[in-house]
Protein backbone atom coordinates (compact mmCIF):
# COMPACT_ATOMS: atom_id res chain seq x y z
CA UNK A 1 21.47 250.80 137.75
CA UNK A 2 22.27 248.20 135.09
CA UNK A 3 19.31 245.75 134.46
CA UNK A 4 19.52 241.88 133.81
CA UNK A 5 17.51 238.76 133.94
CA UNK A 6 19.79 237.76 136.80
CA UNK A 7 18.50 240.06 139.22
CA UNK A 8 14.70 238.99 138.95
CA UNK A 9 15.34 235.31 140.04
CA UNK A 10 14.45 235.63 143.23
CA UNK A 11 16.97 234.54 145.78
CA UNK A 12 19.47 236.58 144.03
CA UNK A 13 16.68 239.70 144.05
CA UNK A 14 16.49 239.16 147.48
CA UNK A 15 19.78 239.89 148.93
CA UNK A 16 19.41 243.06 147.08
CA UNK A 17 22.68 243.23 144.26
CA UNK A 18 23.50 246.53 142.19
CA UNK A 19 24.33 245.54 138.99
CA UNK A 20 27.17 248.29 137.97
CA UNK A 21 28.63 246.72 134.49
CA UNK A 22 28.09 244.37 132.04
CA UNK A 23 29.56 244.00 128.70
CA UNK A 24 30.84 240.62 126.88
CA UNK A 25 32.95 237.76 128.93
CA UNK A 26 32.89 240.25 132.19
CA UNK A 27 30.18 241.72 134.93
CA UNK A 28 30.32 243.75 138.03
CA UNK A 29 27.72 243.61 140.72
CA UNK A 30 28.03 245.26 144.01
CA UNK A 31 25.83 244.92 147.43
CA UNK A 32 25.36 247.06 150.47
CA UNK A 33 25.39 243.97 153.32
CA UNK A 34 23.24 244.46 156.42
CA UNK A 35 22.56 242.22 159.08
CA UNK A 36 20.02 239.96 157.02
CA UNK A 37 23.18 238.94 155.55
CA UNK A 38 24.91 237.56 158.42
CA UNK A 39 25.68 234.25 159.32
CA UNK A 40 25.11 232.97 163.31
CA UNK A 41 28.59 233.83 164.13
CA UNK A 42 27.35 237.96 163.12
CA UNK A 43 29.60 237.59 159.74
CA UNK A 44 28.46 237.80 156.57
CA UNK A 45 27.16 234.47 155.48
CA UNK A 46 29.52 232.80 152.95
CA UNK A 47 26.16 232.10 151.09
CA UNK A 48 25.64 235.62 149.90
CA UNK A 49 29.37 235.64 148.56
CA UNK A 50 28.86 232.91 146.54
CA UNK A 51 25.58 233.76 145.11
CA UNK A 52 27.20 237.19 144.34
CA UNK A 53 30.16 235.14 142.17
CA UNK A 54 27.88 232.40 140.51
CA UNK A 55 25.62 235.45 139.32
CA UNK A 56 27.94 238.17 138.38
CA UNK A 57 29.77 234.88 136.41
CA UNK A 58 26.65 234.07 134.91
CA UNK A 59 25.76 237.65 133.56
CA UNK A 60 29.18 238.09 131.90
CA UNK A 61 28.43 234.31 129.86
CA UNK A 62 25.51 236.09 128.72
CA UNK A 63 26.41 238.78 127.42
CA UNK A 64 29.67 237.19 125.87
CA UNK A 65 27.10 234.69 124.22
CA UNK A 66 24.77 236.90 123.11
CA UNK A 67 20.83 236.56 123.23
CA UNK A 68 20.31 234.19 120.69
CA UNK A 69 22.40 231.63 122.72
CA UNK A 70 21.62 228.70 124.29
CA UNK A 71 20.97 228.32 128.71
CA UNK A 72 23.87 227.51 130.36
CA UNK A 73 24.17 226.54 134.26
CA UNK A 74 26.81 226.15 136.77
CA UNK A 75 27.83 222.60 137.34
CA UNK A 76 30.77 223.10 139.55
CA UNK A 77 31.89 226.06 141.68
CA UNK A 78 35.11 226.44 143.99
CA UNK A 79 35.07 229.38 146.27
CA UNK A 80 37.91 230.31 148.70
CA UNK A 81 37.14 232.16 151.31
CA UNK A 82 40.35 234.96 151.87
CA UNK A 83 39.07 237.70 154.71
CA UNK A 84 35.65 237.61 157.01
CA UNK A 85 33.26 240.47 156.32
CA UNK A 86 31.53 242.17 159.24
CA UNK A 87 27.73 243.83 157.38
CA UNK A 88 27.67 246.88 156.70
CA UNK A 89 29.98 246.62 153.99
CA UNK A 90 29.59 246.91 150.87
CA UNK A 91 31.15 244.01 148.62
CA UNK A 92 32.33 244.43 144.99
CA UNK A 93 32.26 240.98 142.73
CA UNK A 94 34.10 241.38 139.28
CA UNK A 95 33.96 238.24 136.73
CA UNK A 96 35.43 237.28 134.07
CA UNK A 97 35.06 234.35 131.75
CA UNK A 98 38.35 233.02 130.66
CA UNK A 99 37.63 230.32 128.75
CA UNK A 100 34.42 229.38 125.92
CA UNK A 101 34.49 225.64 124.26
CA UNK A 102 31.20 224.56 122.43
CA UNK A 103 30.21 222.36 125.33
CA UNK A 104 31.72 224.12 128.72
CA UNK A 105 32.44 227.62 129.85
CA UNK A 106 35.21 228.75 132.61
CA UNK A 107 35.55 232.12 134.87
CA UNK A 108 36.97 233.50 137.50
CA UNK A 109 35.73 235.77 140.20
CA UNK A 110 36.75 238.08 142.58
CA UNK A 111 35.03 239.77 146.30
CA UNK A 112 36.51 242.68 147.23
CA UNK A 113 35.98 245.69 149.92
CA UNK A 114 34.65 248.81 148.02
CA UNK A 115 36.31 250.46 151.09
CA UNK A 116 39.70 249.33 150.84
CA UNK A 117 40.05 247.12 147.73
CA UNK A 118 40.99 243.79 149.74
CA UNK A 119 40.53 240.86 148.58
CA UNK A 120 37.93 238.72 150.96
CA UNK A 121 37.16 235.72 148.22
CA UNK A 122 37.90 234.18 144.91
CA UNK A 123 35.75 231.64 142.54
CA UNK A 124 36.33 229.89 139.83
CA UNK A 125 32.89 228.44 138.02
CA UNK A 126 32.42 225.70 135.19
CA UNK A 127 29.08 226.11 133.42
CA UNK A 128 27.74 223.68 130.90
CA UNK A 129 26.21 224.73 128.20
CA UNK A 130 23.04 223.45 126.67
CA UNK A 131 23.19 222.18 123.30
CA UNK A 132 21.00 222.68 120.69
CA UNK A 133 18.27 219.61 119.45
CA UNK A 134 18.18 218.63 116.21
C-alpha cells in the first residue's frame, strides 16, 4: 500500500481508502465499502464518494507540486452523481489535475466499479493555492 499524508487526516482514515498510485498531476485510491458507508436509503452515502475525489485530487497536486510547495485547499467542488452503489463494492477514484496557474489549480475525477469498470461519478475540483509571504 502506497503511503501519504492524506490518509492520516482522520475522516478520510476513517472510511478506510487504499492508496494504489501516486505520481505527479495524477492519484489512484481505491475502497472496499461496507455498510458503515451507507446512506439511510442502504446506498452508499454520496459523502464517501466525494471525500474519495477531493482526496485522491488532492494527492495528485502534491505530488505534481512537489514537497517544497506551498498548502493548497479545495475551494469549490462539483460532483455528479452517474450510478447508485449498493456496499460491498469496492470503488476505484482516478484524478488527474489538468490545469496549474500560480494562484489556482484544476482536476478532474472519476468513481468507477473495480468490478465492471462503470462509471458511478465524476468531479471536477478548483483548489487555491497559498501564496508565499514576503
Amino acid at each position: 500500500m502506497t503511503d501519504d499524508i492524506m490518509l492520516r487526516v482522520p475522516f478520510v482514515h476513517s472510511l478506510g481508502p487504499a492508496l494504489e498510485e501516486k505520481r505527479g498531476g495524477y492519484a489512484r485510491m481505491s475502497l472496499a465499502t461496507g455498510s458503515r458507508h451507507a446512506a439511510q436509503d442502504g446506498m452508499l452515502h454520496g459523502g464517501v464518494l466525494t471525500t474519495l475525489m477531493d482526496s485522491t485530487l488532492a494527492i495528485a497536486l502534491r505530488e505534481l507540486r512537489g514537497a517544497g510547495a506551498t498548502r493548497h485547499s479545495s475551494v469549490e467542488m462539483s460532483t455528479t452523481y452517474l450510478a447508485p452503489v449498493v456496499p460491498e463494492q469496492t470503488i476505484v477514484v482516478e484524478g488527474r489535475i489538468i490545469h496549474v496557474e500560480p494562484a489556482v489549480a484544476f482536476g478532474e475525477a472519476d468513481a468507477t466499479l473495480r468490478d465492471t469498470g462503470e462509471v458511478v461519478a465524476k468531479a471536477r475540483v478548483t483548489f487555491a493555492l497559498q501564496q508565499d509571504r514576503a
